[in-house]
C-alpha atoms as a PDB file:
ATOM      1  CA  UNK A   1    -124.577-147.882 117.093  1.00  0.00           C
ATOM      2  CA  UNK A   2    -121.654-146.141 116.255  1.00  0.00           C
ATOM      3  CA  UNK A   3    -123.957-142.634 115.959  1.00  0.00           C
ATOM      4  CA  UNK A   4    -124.419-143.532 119.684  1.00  0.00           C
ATOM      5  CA  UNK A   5    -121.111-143.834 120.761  1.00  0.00           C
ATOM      6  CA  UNK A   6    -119.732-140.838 119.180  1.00  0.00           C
ATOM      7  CA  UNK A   7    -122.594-138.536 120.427  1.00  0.00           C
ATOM      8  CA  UNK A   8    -121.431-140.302 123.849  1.00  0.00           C
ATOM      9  CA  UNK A   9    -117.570-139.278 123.357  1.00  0.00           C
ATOM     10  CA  UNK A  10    -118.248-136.113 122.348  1.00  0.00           C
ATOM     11  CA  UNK A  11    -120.955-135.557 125.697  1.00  0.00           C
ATOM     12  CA  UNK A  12    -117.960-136.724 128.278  1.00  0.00           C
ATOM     13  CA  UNK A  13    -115.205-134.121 127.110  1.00  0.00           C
ATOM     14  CA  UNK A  14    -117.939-131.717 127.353  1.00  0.00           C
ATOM     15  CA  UNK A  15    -118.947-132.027 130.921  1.00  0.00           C
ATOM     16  CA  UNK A  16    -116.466-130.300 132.433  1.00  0.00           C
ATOM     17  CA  UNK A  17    -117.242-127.528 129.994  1.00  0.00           C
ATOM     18  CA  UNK A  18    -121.252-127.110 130.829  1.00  0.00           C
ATOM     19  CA  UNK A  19    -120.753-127.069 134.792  1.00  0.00           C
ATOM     20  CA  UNK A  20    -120.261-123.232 134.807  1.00  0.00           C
ATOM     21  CA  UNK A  21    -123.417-122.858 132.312  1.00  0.00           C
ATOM     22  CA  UNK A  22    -125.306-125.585 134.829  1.00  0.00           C
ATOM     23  CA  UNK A  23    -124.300-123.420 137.899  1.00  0.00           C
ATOM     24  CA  UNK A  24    -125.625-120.206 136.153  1.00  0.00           C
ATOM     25  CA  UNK A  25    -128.935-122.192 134.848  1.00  0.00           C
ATOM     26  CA  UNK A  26    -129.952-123.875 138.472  1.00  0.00           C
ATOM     27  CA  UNK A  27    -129.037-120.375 140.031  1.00  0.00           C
ATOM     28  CA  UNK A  28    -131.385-118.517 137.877  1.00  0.00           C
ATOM     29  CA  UNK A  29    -133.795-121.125 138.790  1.00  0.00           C
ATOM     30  CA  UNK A  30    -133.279-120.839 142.428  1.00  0.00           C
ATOM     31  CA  UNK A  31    -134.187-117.040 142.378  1.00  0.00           C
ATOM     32  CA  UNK A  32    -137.675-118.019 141.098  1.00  0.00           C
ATOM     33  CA  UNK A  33    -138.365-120.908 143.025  1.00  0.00           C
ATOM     34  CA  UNK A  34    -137.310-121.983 146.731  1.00  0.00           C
ATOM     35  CA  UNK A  35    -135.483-125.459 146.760  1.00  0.00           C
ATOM     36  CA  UNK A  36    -133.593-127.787 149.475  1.00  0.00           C
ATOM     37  CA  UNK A  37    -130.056-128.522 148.974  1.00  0.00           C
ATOM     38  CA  UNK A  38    -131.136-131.924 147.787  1.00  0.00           C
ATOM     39  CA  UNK A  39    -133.321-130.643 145.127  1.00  0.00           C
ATOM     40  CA  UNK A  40    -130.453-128.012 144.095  1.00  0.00           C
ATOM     41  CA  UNK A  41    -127.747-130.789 143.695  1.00  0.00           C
ATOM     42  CA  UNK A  42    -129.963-133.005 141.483  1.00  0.00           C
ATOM     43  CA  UNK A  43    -130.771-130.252 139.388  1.00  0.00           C
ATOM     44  CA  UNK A  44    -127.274-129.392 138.732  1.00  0.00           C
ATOM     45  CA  UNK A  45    -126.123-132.795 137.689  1.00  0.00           C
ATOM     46  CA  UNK A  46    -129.053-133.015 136.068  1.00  0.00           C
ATOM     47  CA  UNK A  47    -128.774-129.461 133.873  1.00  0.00           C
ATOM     48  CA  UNK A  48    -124.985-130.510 133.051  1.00  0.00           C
ATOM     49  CA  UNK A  49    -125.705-133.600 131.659  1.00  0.00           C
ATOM     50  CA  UNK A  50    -128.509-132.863 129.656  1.00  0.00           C
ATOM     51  CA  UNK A  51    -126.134-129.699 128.306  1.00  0.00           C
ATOM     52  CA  UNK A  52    -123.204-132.113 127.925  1.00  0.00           C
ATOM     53  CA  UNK A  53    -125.223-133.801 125.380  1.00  0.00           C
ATOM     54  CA  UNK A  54    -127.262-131.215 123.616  1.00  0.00           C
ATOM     55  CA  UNK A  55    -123.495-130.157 122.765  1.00  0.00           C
ATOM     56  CA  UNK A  56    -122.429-133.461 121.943  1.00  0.00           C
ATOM     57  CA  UNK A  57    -125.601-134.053 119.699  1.00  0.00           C
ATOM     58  CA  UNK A  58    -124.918-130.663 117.775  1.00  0.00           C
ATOM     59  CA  UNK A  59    -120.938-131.902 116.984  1.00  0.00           C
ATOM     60  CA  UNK A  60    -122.154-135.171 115.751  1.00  0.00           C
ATOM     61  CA  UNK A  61    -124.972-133.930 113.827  1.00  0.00           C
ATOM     62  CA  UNK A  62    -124.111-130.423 112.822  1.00  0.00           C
END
């Protein structure tokens, strides 16, 4: 549990972090495939978190 909840700590300081990396990512995406603004927002939010805690994986168990 307490593997959890650090991976968790470590994924919320980095969020703000991986929002300029998520930007970058879903652009890249964009140029290769047409998407709505709907589909663009998810993706971002989507592409930060799952960054947030790659990142916060590797600090716990690196």
């Amino acid at each position: 549990m307490i593997n959890i909840v650090l991976t968790l700590v470590f994924s919320v300081v980095m969020l703000v972090f991986m929002a300029f990396p998520a930007m970058k990512i879903v652009d890249f995406i964009e140029t290769k495939v047409e998407t709505s603004e709907k589909v663009h927002n998810v993706l971002l939010i989507g592409t930060t978190i799952l960054l947030s805690l790659l990142i916060g994986l590797f600090l716990k168990f690196a």
